[in-house]
Protein backbone atom coordinates (compact mmCIF):
# COMPACT_ATOMS: atom_id res chain seq x y z
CA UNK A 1 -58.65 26.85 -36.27
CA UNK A 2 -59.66 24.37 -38.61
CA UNK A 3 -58.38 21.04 -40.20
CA UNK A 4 -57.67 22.59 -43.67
CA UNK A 5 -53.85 23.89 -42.82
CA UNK A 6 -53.34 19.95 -42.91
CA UNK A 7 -54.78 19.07 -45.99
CA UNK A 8 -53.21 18.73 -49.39
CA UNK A 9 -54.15 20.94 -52.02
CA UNK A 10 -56.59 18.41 -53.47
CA UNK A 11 -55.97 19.82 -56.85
CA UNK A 12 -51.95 19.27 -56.72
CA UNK A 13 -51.43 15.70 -55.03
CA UNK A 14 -47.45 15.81 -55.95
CA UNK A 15 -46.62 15.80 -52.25
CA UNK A 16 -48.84 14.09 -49.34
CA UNK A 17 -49.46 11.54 -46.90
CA UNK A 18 -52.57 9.39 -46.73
CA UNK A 19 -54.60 10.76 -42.88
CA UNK A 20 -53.83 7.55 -41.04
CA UNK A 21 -50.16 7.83 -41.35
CA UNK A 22 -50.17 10.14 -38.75
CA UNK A 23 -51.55 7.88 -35.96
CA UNK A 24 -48.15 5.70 -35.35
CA UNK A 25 -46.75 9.62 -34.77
CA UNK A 26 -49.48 10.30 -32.17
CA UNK A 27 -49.22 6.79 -30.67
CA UNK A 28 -45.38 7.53 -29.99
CA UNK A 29 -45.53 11.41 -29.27
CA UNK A 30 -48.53 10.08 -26.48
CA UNK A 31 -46.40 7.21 -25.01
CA UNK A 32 -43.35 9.88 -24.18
CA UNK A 33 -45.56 11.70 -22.49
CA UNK A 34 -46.65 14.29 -25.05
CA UNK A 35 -49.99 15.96 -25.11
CA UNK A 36 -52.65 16.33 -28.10
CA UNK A 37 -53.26 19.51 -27.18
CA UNK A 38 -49.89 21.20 -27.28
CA UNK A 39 -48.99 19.31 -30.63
CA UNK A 40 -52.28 20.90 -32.07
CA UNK A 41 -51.37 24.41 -30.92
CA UNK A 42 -47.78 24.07 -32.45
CA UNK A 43 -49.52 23.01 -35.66
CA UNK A 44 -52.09 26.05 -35.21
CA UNK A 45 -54.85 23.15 -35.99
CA UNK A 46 -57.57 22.31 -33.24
CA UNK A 47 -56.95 19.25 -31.09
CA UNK A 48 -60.21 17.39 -33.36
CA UNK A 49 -58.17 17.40 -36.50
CA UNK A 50 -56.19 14.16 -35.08
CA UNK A 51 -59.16 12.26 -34.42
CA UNK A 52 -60.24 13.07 -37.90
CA UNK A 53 -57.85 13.64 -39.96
CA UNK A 54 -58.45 14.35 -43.56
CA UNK A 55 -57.62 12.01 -46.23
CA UNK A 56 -54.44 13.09 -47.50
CA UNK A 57 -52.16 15.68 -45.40
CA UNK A 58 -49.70 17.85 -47.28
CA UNK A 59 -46.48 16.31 -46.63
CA UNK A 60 -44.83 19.61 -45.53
CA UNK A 61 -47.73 19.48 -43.13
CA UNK A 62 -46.92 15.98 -41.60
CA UNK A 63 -42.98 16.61 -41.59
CA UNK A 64 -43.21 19.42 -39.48
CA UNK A 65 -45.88 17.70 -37.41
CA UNK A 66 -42.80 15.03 -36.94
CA UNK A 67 -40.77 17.46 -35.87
CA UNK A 68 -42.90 19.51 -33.24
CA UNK A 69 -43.75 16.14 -31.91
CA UNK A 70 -40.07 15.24 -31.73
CA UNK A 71 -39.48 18.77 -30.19
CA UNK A 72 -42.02 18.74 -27.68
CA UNK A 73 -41.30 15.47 -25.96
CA UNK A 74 -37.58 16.35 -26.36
CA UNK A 75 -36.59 12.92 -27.87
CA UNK A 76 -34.57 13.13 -31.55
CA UNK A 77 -35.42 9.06 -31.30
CA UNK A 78 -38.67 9.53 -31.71
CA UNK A 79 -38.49 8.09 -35.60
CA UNK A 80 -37.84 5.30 -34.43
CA UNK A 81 -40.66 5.06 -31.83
CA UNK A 82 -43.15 5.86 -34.85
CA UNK A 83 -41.68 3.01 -36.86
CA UNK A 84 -42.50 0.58 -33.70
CA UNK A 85 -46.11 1.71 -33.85
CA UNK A 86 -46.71 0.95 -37.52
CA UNK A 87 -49.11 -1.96 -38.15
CA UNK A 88 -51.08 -2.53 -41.20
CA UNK A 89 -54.10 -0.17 -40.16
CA UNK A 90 -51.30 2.51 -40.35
CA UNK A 91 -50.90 1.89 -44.20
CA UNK A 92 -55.32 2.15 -45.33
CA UNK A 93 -54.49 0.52 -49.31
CA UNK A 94 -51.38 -1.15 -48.35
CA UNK A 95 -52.60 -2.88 -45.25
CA UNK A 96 -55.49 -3.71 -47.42
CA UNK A 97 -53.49 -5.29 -49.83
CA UNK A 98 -50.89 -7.07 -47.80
CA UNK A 99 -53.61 -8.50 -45.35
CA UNK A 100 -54.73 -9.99 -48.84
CA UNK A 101 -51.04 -10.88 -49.50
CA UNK A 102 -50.94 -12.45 -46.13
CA UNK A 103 -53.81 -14.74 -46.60
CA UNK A 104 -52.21 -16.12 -50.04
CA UNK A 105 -49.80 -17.53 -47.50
CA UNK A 106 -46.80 -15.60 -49.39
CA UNK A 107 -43.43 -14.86 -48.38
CA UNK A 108 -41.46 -11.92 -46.65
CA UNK A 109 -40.24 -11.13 -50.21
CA UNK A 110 -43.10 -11.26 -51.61
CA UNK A 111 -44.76 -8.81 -49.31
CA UNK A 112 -42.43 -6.41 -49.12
CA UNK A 113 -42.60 -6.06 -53.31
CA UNK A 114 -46.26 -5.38 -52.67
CA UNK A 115 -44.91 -2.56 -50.24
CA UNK A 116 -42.33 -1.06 -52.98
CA UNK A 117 -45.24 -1.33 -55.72
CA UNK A 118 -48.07 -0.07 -53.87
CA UNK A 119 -46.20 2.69 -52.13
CA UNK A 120 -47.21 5.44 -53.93
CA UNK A 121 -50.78 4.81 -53.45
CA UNK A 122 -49.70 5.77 -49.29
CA UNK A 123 -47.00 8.98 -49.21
CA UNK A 124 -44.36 10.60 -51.75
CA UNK A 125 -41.77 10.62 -48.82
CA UNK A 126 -39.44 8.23 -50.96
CA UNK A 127 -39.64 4.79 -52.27
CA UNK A 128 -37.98 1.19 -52.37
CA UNK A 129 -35.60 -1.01 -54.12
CA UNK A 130 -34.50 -4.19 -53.12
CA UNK A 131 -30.71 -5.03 -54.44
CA UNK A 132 -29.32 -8.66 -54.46
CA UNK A 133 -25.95 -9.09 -52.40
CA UNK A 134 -24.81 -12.50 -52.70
CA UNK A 135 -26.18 -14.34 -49.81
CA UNK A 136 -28.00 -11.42 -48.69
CA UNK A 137 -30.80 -8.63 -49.64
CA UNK A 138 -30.37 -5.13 -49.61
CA UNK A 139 -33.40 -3.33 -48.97
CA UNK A 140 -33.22 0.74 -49.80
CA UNK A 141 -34.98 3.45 -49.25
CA UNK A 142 -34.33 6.74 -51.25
CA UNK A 143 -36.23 9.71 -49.44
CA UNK A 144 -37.36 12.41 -51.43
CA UNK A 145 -36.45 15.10 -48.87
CA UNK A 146 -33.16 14.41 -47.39
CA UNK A 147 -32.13 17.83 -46.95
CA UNK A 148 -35.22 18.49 -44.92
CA UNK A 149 -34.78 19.11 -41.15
CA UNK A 150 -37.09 16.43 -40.69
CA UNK A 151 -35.12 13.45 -42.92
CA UNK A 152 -33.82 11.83 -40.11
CA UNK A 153 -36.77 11.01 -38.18
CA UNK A 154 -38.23 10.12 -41.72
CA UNK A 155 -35.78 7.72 -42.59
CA UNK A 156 -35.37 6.45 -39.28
CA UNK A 157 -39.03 5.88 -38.81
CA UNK A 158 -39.63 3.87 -42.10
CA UNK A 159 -36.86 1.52 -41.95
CA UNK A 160 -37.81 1.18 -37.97
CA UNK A 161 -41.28 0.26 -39.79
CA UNK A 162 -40.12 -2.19 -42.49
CA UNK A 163 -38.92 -3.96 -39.44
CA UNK A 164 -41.77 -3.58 -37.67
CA UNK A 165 -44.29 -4.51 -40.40
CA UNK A 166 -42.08 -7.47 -41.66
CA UNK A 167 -42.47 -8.69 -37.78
CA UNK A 168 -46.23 -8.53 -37.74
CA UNK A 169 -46.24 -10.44 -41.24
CA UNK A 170 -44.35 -13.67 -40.27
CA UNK A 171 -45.08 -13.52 -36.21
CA UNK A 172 -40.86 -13.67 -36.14
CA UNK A 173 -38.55 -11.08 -35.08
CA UNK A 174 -36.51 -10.19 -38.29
CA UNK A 175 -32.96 -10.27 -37.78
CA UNK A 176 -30.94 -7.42 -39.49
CA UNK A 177 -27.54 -7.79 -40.26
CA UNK A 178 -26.76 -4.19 -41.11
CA UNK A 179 -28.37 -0.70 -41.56
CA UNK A 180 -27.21 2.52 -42.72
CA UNK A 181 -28.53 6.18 -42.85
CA UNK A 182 -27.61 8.96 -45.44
CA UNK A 183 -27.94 11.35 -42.36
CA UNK A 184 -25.34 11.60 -40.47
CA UNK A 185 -24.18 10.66 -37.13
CA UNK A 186 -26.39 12.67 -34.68
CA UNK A 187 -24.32 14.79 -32.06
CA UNK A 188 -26.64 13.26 -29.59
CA UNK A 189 -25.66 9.76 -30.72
CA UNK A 190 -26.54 6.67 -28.33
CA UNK A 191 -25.13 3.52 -30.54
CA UNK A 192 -26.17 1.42 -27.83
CA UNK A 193 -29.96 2.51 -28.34
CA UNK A 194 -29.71 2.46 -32.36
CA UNK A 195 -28.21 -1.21 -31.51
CA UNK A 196 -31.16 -1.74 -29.08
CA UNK A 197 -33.83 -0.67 -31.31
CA UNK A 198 -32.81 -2.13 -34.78
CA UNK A 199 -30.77 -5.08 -33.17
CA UNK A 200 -27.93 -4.62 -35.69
CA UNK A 201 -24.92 -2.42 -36.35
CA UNK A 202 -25.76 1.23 -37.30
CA UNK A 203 -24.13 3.32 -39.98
CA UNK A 204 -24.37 6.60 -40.65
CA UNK A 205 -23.52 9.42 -43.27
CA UNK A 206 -23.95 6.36 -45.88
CA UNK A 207 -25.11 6.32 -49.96
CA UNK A 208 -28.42 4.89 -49.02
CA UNK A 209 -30.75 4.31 -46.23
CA UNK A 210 -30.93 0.59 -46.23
CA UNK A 211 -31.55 -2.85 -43.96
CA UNK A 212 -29.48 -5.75 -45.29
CA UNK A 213 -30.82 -9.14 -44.87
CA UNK A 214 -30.13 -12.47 -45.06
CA UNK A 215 -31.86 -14.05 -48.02
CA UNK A 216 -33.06 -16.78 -46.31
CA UNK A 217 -34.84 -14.50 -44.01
CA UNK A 218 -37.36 -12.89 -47.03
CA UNK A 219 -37.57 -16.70 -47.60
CA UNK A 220 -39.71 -16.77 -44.45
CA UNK A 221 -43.47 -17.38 -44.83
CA UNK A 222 -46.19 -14.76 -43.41
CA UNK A 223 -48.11 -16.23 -40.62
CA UNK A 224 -51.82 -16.96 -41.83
CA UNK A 225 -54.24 -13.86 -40.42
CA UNK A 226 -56.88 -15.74 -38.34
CA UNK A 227 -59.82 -15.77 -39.65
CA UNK A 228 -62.88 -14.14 -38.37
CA UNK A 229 -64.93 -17.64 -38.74
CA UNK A 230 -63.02 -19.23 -36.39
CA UNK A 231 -63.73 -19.48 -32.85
CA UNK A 232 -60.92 -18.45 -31.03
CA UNK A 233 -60.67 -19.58 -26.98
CA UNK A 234 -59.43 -16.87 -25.08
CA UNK A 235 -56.41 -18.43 -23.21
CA UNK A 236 -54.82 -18.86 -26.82
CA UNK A 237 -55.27 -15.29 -27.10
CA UNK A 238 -53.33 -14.92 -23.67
CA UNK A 239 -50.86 -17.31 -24.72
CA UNK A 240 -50.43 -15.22 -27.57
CA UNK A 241 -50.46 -11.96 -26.04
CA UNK A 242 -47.91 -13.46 -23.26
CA UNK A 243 -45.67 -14.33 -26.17
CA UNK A 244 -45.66 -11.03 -27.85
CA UNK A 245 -44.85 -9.35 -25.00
CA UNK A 246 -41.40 -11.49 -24.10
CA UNK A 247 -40.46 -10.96 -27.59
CA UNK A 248 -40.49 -7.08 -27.31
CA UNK A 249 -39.01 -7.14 -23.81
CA UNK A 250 -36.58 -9.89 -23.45
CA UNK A 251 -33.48 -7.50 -23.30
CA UNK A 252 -34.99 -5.90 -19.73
CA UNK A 253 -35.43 -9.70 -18.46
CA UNK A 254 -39.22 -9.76 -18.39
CA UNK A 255 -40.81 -10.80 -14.77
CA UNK A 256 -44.60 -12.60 -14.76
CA UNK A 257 -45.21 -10.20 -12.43
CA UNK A 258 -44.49 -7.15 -15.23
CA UNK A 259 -46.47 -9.28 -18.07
CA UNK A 260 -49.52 -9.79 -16.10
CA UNK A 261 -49.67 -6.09 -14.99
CA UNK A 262 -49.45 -5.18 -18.69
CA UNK A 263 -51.90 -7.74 -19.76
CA UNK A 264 -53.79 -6.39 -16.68
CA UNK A 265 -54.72 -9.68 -14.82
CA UNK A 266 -52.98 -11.06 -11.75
CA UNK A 267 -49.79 -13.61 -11.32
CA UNK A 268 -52.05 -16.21 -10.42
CA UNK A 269 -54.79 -15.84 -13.26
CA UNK A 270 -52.19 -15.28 -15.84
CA UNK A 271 -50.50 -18.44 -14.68
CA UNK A 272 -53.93 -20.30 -14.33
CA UNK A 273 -54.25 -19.31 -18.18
CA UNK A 274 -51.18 -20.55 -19.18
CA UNK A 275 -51.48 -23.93 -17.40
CA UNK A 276 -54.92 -24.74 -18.90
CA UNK A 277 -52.93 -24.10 -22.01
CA UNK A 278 -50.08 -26.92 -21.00
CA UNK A 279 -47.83 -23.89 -20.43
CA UNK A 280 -45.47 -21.99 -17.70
CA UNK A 281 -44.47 -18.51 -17.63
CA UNK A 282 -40.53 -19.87 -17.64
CA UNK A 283 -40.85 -22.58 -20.31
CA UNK A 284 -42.28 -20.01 -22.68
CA UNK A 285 -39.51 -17.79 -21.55
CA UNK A 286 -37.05 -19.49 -22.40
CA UNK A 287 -38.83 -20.54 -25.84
CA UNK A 288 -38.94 -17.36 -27.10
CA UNK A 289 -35.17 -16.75 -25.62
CA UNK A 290 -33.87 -20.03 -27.96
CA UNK A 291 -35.92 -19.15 -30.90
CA UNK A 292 -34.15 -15.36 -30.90
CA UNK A 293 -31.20 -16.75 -29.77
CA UNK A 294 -30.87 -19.13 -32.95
CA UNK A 295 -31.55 -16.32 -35.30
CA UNK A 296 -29.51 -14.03 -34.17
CA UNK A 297 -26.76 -16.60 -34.46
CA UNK A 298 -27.60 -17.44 -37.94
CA UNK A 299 -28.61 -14.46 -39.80
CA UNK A 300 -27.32 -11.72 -37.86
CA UNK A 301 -23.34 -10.31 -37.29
CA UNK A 302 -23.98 -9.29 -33.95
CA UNK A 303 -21.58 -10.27 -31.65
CA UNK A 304 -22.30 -13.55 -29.00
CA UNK A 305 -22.07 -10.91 -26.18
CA UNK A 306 -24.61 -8.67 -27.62
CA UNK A 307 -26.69 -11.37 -28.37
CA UNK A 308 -26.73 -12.26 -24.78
CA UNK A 309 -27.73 -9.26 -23.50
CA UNK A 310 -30.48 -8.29 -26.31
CA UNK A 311 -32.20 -11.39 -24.64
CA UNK A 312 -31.59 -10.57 -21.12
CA UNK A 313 -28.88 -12.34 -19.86
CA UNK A 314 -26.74 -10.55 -17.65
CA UNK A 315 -23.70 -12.32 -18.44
CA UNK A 316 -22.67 -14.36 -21.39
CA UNK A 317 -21.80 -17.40 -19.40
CA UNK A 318 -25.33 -17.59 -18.60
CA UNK A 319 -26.37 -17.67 -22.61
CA UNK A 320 -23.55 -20.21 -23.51
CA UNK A 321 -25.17 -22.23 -20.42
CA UNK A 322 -28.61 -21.60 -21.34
CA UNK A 323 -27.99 -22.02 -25.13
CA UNK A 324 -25.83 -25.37 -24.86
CA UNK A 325 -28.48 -26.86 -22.54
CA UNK A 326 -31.11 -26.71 -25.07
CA UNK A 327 -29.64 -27.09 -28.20
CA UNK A 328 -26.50 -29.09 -27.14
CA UNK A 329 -23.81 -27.21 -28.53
CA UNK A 330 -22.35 -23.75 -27.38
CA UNK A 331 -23.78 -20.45 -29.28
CA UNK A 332 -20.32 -20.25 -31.50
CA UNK A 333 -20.55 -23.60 -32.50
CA UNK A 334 -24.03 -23.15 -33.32
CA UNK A 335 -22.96 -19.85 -35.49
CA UNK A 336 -20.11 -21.50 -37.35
CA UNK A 337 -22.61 -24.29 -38.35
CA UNK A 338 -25.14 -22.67 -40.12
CA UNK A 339 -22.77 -19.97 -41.42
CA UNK A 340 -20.81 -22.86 -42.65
């Protein structure tokens, strides 16, 4: 079997996404454990047509590739997976177009217009408004196919993304302060992993799929793309990776131990690396710790105990310790400051 049963009609482009979508959906489907070849046969395509996919994929084609996926690895989270994996490469024109964004050195808002504009040059599986709430910005999606089996992992997967993307822009986790879903609640709900994964309360069965933000959040500038010029030393590149992974696994208290082993080099080299660099493995610990820890406090509603345990701390003593050490007043003062 060919690659054609995943093509879009190429004369009747109402309905498809562009070939590289597909690759956050393999990245995820391969990191539970999933294999090429038994997604391929489910699709009746051969196992090739992933590594080449054509340039646009008939979008029935890649929702029920999202749900074999989703079937095989037996994990109805695994939208939200795909949304983690989502990078610019993911988005061909868009990615283009906001690396170009990124070197204007714009802002959150201003990149995430370039998403809602440009959108239609990457899928037809919705599209974006953004909606002014006081303080805050509403940002919704409106999928095209909510009825479909697959809407769930749609929606959950592109607002997972927005995240995701938004992250990679500024080099800051984004705080949420709310998001909804027009599905509804799953039978096999797990509100602590929805918590987990978009780090902000989850509702379901809503008008709108949406992530609300605090204004002062799309305020944020994008971090300037390095550019290919400049010579880059390679323990900054450690330092960088080292970072990176804390922020993505605070809530498990990261060990140098697990960060070298995924960086693969040794506890001594990767602390050699970091001490040519005028760093420890702890001090940048808890760096990344208080810089999550402050934006939580001020543009998120998540409460101080989950707070403390999204960044590892197994009780929330140890936070209000931690926290008042550094900044000099406890986390709740700290909150009813800035929210002032």
């Amino acid at each position: 079997m060919g690659c054609m049963d995943m093509r879009a009609d190429l004369n009747s482009l109402e309905h498809y996404v562009i070939g590289s979508y597909i690759q956050p959906v393999l990245d995820a489907y391969l990191h539970q454990g999933g294999r090429l070849s038994a997604l391929a046969d489910s699709m009746g395509i051969a196992d090739l047509c992933f590594f080449h996919p054509p340039e646009k994929i008939a979008l029935e084609q890649y929702l029920q590739l999202l749900l074999a996926a989703s079937d095989l690895v037996n994990d109805p989270y695994l939208g939200i997976k795909i949304g983690q994996y989502a990078g610019l490469a993911s988005f061909d024109v868009l990615g283009q177009a906001l690396e170009n964004t990124q070197k204007n050195a714009s802002t959150l808002a201003q990149a995430l217009q370039q998403v809602m504009v440009l959108e239609r040059l990457v899928h037809r599986l919705g599209d974006s408004r953004i909606e002014i709430a006081g303080n805050n910005v509403r940002l919704i999606w409106r999928a095209r196919f909510q009825q479909h089996k697959a809407a769930r992992l749609v929606s959950e997967s592109v607002l997972s993304g927005i995240i995701q993307l938004a992250q990679k822009l500024t080099g800051r986790l984004i705080p949420v302060l709310d998001v909804s879903f027009v599905h509804r609640q799953p039978a096999d709900n797990n509100a602590q992993y929805y918590q987990q994964a978009f780090r902000a309360q989850c509702r379901f069965d809503q008008g709108y799929n949406s992530l609300l933000f605090a204004a002062d959040v799309l305020a944020w500038p994008l971090q300037k793309p390095v550019d290919a010029e400049v010579a880059v030393i390679a323990e900054k590149t450690i330092l960088q990776q080292v970072i990176e992974q804390l922020e993505q696994s605070l809530a498990s208290t990261p060990k140098l131990s697990q960060i070298a082993a995924i960086l693969g080099l040794s506890e001594r080299n990767l602390q050699r690396k970091l001490k040519v660099e005028g760093h420890g493995f702890q001090q940048l610990l808890a760096q990344v710790r208080l810089q999550q820890a402050c934006d939580y406090l001020q543009y998120s509603n998540l409460s101080i105990l989950h707070i403390s345990q999204l960044l590892g701390f197994k009780e929330q003593s140890s936070f209000n310790y931690f926290f008042l050490q550094q900044v000099g007043v406890s986390p709740l003062g700290y909150k009813a400051d800035k929210n002032s």
